[in-house]
Protein backbone atom coordinates (compact mmCIF):
# COMPACT_ATOMS: atom_id res chain seq x y z
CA UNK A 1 0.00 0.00 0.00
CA UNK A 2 1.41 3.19 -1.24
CA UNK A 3 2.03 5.52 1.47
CA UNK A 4 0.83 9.53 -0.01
CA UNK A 5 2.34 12.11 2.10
CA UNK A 6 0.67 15.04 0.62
CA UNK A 7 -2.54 16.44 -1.06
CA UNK A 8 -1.21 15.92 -4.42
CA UNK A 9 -0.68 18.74 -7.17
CA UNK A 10 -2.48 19.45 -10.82
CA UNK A 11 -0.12 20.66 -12.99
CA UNK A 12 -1.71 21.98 -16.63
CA UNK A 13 -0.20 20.72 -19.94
CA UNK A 14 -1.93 23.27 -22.61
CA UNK A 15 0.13 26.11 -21.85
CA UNK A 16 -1.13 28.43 -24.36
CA UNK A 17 -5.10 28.37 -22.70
CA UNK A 18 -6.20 30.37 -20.21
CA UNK A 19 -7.07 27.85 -17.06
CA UNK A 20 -10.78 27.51 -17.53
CA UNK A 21 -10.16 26.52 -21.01
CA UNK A 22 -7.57 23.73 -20.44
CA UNK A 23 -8.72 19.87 -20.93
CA UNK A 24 -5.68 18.38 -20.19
CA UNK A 25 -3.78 17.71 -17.08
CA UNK A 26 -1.26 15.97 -14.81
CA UNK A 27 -2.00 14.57 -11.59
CA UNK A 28 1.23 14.60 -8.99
CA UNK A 29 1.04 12.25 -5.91
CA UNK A 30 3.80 12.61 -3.60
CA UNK A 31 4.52 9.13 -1.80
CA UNK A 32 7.17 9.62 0.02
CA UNK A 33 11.06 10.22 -0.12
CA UNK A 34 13.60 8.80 -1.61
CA UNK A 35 16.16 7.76 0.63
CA UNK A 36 18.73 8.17 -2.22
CA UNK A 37 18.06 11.34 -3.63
CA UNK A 38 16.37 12.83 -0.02
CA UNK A 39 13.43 14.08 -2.73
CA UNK A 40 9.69 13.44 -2.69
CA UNK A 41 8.90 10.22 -4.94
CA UNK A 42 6.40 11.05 -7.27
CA UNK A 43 3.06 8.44 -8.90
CA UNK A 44 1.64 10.88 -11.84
CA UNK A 45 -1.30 10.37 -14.10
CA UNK A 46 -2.32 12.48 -17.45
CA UNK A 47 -5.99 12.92 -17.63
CA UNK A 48 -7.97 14.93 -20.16
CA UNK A 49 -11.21 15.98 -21.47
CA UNK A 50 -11.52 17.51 -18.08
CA UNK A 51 -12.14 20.78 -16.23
CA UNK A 52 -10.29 22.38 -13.38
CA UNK A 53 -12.65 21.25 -10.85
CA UNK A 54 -13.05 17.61 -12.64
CA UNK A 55 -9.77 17.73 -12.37
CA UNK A 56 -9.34 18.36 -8.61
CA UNK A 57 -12.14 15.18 -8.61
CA UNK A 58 -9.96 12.76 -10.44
CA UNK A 59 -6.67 13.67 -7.90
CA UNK A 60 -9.12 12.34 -5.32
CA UNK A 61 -9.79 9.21 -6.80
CA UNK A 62 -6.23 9.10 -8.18
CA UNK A 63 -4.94 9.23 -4.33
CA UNK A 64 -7.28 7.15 -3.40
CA UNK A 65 -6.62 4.36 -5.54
CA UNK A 66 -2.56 4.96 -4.68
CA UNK A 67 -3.51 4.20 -0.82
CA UNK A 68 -5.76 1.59 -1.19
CA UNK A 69 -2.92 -0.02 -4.28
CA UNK A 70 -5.42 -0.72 -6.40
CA UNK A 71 -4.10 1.19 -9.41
CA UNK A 72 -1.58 -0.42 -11.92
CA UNK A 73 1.55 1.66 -12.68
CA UNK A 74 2.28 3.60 -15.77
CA UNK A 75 5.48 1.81 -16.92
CA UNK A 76 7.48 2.42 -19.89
CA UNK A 77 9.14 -0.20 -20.94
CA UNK A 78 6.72 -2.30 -23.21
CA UNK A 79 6.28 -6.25 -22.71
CA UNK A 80 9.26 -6.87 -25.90
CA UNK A 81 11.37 -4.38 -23.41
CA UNK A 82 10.95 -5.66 -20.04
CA UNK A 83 11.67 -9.17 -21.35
CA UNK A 84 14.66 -8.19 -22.65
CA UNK A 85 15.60 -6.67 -19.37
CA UNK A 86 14.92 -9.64 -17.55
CA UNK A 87 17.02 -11.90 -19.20
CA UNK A 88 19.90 -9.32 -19.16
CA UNK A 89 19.39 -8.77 -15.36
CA UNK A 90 19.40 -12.80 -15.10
CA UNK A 91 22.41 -13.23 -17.35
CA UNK A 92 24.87 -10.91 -15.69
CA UNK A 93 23.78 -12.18 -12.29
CA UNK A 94 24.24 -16.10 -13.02
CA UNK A 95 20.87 -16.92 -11.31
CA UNK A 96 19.88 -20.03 -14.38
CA UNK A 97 21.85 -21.59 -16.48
CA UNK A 98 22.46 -20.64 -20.43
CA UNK A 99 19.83 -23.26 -21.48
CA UNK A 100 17.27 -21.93 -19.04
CA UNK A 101 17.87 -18.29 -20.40
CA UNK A 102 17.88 -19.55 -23.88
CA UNK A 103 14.35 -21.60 -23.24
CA UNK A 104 12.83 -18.82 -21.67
CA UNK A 105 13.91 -16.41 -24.68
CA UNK A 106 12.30 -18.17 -27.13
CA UNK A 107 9.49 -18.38 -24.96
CA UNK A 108 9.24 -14.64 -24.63
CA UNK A 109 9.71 -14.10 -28.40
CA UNK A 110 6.90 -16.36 -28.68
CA UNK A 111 5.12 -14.42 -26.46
CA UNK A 112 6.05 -11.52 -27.87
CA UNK A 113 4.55 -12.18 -31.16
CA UNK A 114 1.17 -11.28 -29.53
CA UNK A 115 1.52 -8.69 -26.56
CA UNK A 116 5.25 -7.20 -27.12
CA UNK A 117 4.16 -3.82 -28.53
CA UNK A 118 1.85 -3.23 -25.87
CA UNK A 119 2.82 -1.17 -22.98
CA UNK A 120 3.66 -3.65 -19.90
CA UNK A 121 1.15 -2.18 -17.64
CA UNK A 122 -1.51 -2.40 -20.17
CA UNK A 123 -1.58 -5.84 -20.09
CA UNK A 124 -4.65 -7.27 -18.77
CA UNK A 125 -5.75 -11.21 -17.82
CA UNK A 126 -8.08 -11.64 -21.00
CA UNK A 127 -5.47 -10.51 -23.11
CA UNK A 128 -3.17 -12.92 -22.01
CA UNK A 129 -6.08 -15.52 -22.12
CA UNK A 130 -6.72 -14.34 -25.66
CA UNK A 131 -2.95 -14.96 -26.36
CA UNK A 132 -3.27 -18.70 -24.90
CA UNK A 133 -5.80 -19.57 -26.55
CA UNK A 134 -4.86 -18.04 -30.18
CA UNK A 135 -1.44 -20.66 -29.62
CA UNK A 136 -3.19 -23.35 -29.24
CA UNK A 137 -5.08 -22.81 -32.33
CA UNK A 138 -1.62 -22.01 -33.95
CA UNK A 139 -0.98 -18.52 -34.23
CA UNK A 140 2.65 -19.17 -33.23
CA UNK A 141 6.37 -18.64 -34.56
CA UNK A 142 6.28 -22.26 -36.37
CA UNK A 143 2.56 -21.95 -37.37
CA UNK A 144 1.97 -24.86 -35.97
CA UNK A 145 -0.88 -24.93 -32.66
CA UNK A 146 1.19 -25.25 -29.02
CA UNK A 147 0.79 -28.11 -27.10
CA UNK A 148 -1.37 -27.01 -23.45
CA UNK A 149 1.93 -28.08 -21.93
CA UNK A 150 4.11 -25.63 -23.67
CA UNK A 151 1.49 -22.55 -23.09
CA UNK A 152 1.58 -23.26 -20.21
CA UNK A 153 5.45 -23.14 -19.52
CA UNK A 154 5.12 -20.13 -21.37
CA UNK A 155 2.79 -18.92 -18.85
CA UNK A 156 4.80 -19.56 -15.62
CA UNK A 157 7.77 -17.74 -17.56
CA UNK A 158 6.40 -14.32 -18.35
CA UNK A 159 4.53 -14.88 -14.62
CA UNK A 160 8.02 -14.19 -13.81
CA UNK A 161 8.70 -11.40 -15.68
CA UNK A 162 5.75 -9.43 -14.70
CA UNK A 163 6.82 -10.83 -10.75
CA UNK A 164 9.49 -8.93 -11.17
CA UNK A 165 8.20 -5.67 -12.37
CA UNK A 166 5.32 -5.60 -9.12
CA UNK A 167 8.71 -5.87 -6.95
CA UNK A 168 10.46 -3.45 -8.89
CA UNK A 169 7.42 -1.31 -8.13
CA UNK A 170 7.21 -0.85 -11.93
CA UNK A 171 3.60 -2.53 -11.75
CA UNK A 172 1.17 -3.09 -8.69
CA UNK A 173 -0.01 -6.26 -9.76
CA UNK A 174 0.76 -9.46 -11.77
CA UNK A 175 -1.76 -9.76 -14.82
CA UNK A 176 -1.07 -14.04 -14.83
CA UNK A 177 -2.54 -14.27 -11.03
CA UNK A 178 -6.02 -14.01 -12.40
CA UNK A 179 -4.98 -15.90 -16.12
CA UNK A 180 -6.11 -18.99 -17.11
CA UNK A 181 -3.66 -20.72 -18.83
CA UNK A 182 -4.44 -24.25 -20.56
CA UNK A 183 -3.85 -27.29 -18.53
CA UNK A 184 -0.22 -29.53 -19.11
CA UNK A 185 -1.42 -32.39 -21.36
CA UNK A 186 1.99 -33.91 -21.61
CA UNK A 187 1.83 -37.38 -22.85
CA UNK A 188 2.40 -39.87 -19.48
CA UNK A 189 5.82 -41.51 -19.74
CA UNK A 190 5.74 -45.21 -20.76
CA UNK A 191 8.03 -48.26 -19.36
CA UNK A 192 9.42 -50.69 -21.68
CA UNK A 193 8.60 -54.55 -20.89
CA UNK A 194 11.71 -56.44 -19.72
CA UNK A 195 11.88 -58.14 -23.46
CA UNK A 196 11.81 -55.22 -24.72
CA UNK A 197 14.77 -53.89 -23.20
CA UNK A 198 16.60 -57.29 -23.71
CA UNK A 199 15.63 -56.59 -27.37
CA UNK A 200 16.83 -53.22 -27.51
CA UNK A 201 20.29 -54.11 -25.19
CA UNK A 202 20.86 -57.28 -27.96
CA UNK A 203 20.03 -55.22 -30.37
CA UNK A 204 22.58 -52.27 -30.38
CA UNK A 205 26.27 -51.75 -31.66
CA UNK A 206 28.59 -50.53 -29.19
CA UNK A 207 31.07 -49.78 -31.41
CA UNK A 208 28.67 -46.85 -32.92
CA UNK A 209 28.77 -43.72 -30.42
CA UNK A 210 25.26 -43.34 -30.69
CA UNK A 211 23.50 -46.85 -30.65
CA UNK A 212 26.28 -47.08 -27.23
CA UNK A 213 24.43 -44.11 -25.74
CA UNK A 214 21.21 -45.86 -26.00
CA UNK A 215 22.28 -48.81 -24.15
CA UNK A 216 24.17 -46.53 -21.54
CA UNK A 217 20.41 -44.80 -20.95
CA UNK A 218 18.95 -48.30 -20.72
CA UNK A 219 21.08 -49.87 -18.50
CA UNK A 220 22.36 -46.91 -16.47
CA UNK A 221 19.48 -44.55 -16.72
CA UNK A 222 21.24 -41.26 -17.43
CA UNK A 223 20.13 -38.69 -18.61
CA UNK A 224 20.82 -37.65 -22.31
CA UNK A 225 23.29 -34.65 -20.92
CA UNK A 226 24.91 -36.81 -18.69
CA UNK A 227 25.66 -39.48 -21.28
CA UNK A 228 26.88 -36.66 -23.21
CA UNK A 229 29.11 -35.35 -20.27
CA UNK A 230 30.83 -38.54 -19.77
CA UNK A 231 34.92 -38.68 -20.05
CA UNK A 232 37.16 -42.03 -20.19
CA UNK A 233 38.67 -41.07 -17.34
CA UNK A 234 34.93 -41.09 -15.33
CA UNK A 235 34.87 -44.47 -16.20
CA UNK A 236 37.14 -46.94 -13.66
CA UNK A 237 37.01 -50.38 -15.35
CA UNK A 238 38.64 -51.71 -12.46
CA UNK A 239 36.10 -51.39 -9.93
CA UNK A 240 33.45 -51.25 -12.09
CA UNK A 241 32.47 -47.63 -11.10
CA UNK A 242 31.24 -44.70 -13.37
CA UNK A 243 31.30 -40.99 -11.74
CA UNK A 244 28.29 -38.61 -13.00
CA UNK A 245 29.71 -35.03 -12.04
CA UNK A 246 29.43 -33.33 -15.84
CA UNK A 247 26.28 -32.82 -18.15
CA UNK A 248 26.84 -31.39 -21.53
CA UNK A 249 24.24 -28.69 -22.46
CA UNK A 250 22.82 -28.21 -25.85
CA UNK A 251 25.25 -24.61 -26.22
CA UNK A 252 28.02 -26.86 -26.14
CA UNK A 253 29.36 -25.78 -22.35
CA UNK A 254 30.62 -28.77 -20.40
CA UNK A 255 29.29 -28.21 -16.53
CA UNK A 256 28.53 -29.76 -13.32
CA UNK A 257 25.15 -31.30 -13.10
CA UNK A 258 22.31 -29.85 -12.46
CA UNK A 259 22.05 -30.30 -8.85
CA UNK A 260 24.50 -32.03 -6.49
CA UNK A 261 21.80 -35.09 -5.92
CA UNK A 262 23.17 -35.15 -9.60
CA UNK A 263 26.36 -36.18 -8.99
CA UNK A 264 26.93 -39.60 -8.35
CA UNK A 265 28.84 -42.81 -8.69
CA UNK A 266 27.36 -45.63 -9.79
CA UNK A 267 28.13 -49.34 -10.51
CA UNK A 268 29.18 -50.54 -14.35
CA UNK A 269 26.68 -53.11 -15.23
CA UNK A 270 28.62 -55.69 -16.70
CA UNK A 271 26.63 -55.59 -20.41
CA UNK A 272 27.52 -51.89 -20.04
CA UNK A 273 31.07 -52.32 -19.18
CA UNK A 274 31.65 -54.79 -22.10
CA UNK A 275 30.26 -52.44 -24.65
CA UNK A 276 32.25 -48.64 -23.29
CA UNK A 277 35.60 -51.08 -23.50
CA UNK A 278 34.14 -52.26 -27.43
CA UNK A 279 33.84 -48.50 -27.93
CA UNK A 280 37.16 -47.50 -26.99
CA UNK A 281 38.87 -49.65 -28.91
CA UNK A 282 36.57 -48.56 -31.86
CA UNK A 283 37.34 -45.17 -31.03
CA UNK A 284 41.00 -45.49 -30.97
CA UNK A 285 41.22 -46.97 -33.83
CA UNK A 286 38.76 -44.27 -35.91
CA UNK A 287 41.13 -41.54 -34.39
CA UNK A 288 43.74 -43.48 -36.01
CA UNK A 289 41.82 -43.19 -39.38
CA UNK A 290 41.43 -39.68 -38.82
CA UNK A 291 44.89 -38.54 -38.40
CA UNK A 292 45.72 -40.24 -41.61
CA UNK A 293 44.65 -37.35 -43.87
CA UNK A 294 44.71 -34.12 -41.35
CA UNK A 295 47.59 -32.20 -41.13
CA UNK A 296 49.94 -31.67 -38.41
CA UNK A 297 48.85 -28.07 -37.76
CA UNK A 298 45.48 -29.04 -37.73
CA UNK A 299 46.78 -31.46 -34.50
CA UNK A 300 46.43 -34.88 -34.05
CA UNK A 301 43.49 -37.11 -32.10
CA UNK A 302 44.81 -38.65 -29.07
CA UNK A 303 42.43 -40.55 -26.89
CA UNK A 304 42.71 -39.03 -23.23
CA UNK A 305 40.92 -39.20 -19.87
CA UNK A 306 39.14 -36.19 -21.10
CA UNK A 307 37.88 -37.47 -24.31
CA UNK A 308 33.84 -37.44 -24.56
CA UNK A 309 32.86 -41.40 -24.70
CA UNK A 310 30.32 -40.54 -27.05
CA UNK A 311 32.37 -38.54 -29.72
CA UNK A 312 32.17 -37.40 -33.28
CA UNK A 313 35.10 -38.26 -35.86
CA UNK A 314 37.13 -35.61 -34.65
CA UNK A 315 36.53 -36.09 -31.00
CA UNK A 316 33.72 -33.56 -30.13
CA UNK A 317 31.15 -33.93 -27.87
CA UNK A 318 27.80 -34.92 -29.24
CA UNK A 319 24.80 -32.59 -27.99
CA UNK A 320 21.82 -33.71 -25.95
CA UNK A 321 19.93 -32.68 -29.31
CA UNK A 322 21.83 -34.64 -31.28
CA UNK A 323 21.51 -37.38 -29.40
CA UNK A 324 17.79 -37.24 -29.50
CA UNK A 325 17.68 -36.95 -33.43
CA UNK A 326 19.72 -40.17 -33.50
CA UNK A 327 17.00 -41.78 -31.36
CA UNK A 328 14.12 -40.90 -34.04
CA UNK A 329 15.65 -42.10 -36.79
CA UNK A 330 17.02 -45.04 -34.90
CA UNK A 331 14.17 -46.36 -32.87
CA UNK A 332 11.89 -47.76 -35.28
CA UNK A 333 15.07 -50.06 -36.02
CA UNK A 334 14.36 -51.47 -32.20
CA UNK A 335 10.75 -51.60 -32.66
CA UNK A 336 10.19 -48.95 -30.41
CA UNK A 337 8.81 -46.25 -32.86
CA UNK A 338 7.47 -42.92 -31.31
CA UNK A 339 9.11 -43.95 -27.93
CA UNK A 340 11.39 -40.78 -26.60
CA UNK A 341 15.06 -41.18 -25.45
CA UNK A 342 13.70 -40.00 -21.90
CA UNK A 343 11.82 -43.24 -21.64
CA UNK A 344 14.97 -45.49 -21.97
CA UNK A 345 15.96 -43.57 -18.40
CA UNK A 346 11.82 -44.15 -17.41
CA UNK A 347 12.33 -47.81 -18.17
CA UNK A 348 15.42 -48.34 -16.07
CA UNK A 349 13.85 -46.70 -13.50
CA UNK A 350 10.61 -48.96 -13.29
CA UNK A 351 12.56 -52.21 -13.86
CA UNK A 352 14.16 -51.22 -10.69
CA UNK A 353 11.13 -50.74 -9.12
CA UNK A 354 9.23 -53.92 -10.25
CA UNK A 355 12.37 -55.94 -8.83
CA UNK A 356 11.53 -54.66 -5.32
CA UNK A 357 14.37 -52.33 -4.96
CA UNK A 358 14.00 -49.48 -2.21
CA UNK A 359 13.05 -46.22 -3.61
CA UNK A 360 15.85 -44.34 -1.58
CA UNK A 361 18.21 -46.47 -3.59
CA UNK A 362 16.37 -45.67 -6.91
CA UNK A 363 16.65 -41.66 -5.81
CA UNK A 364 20.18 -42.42 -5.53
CA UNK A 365 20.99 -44.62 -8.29
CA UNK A 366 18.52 -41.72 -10.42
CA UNK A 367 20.05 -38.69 -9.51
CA UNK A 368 17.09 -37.96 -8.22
CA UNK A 369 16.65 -33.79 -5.88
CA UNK A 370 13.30 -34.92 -4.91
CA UNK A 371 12.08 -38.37 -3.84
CA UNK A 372 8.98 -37.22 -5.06
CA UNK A 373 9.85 -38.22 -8.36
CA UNK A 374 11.37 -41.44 -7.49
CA UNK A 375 7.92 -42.25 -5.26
CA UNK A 376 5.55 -41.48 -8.08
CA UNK A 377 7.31 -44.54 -10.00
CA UNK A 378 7.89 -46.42 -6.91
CA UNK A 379 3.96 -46.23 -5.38
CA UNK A 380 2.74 -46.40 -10.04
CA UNK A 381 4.87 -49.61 -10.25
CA UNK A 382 3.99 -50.75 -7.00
CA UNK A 383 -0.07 -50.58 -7.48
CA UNK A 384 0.08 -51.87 -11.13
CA UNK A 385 1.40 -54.99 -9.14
CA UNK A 386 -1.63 -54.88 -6.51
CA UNK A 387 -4.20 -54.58 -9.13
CA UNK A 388 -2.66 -57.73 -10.78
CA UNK A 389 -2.34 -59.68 -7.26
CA UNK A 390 -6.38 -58.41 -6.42
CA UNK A 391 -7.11 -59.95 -10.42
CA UNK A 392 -5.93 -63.16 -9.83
CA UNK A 393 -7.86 -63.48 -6.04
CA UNK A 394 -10.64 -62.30 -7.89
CA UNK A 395 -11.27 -65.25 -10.44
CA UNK A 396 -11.66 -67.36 -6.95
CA UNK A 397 -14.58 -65.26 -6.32
């Protein structure tokens, strides 16, 4: 609640008119001072078509509204602006990482297509429930209709832009409070059967980088950046440990995971250890190829503790994106067409939970912040096998 310490000022804007011929005005409202510049802080309004002494009325209601913090403030940046802002704010301060700020630009652009001309605190609920609703129909950047899922993403992102405008004191209140965005109508993960991970684990080459990252994500359930992230020297063949402390993002920056529930060692299954030591020797030997025609100022490959596992030609990473294009072209091969590379970690994860294992091990062995996530497969799993228990009792009755 703004806090007016004075009666507030009318200041008149046509000059050249006598006073009882002006129609347009300024309303000042002082609110207090600022403890920077030791000066009043001013809210101001424009009003016209007015008298003097309609004038005087609409102060009133104008001071009013500032006490009771019901009116919206008269930014002016416009929506494309304060976007841009935020991002730059969130960049220099290293509060997300470079994916997050990339995801939530395109986001805003998409966003922008519809409401970035307008002035920020023009923007209303129904406009922004206008804009939801002309996505899913498919006024978008692609021109194809948004999933509810992705509007709504969209919608907790420029929630936060507008958050931060009502505490910069830009805006009194956040238009997405009262939205209504669409609800997520993300398609439920699915979980392989066990022959159909014995298919797909028989079915792969090792010796290919790619078809080794899907049996890595099978066996091991990482997570595409992970399995990108992974170094031969993370990898101790010895004790049969691998050490998940890198993800490689899709702007090609090799980091820490995500959170430090993220990092992790975890035991080589033995399938898995065969095919990373098939892979190295296939990898060693391509480098071998590859030196054959480069030149020596170009530099020669040399397999390293730091070289990526899952490696291109001339030893570069592979991106998570990559990696996922692979697996669409690829999957049909295992007869799992329109399955998503996320499931092959999904899978892992419920064959560990139909074989009884505890779900604090399955947070660890997961990577897992929350157990929340690991419980929701744990109790799904875990009722699937009730229902079929309660079945067979009830062909007795």
């Amino acid at each position: 609640m703004a806090k007016v310490t004075g009666e507030g000022t009318i200041v008149q804007l046509e000059k050249d008119k006598p006073k009882s011929k002006c129609r347009k005005w300024q309303l000042r409202v002082p609110i207090g001072l600022d403890p920077r510049t030791g000066k009043y802080k001013t809210r101001t309004r424009r009003v016209s078509d007015m008298n003097f002494t309609q004038a005087k009325k609409a102060l009133r209601d104008f001071i009013e509204e500032l006490e009771h913090d019901e009116v919206q403030g008269r930014a002016s940046y416009t929506f494309e602006e304060y976007c841009q802002r935020f991002l730059e704010v969130r960049a220099a301060k290293k509060e997300v990482a470079a994916t997050t700020l990339k995801r939530q630009e395109w986001q805003f652009k998409a966003a922008c297509r519809h409401i970035g001309k307008a002035n920020l605190a023009s923007i209303t609920p129904s406009m922004l429930d206008d804009m939801y609703i002309a996505m899913l129909r498919g006024d978008t950047l692609s021109g194809r209709p948004s999933s509810g899922s992705y509007v709504n993403q969209i919608h907790d992102n420029i929630a936060l832009v507008f958050e931060q405008a009502v505490k910069e004191e830009i805006l009194v209140k956040n238009p997405c409070c009262a939205a209504n965005p669409p609800k997520m109508d993300t398609r439920e993960k699915r979980a392989m059967k066990p022959e159909q991970v014995a298919a797909l684990i028989e079915g792969v080459d090792p010796t290919v980088p790619r078809e080794l990252a899907y049996l890595i994500g099978i066996t091991m359930g990482l997570r595409r950046g992970e399995i990108c992230g992974l170094s031969w020297g993370d990898i101790d063949f010895e004790r049969g440990i691998v050490d998940v402390s890198h993800s490689f993002d899709g702007l090609g920056h090799l980091k820490e995971t995500k959170t430090k529930a993220g990092m992790r060692l975890l035991p080589l299954p033995e399938v898995t250890r065969d095919a990373l030591l098939a892979q190295k020797e296939a990898q060693a030997a391509q480098f071998a190829r590859t030196n054959q025609w480069r030149r020596p100022e170009e530099g020669y490959l040399e397999q390293t503790e730091d070289t990526p596992v899952i490696a291109t030609h001339y030893g570069e990473r592979v991106t998570p994106g990559s990696l996922s294009r692979w697996w669409s072209l690829d999957r049909a091969r295992f007869g799992l067409d329109g399955w998503s590379f996320h499931e092959l970690r999904h899978s892992y994860l419920t064959l560990l939970a139909l074989n009884g294992v505890h779900p604090k091990v399955m947070q660890e062995l997961a990577g897992h912040y929350s157990s929340q996530i690991t419980m929701d497969i744990y109790t799904h799993v875990n009722m699937d096998a009730k229902k079929e228990a309660v079945a067979t009792v009830s062909k007795i009755f």
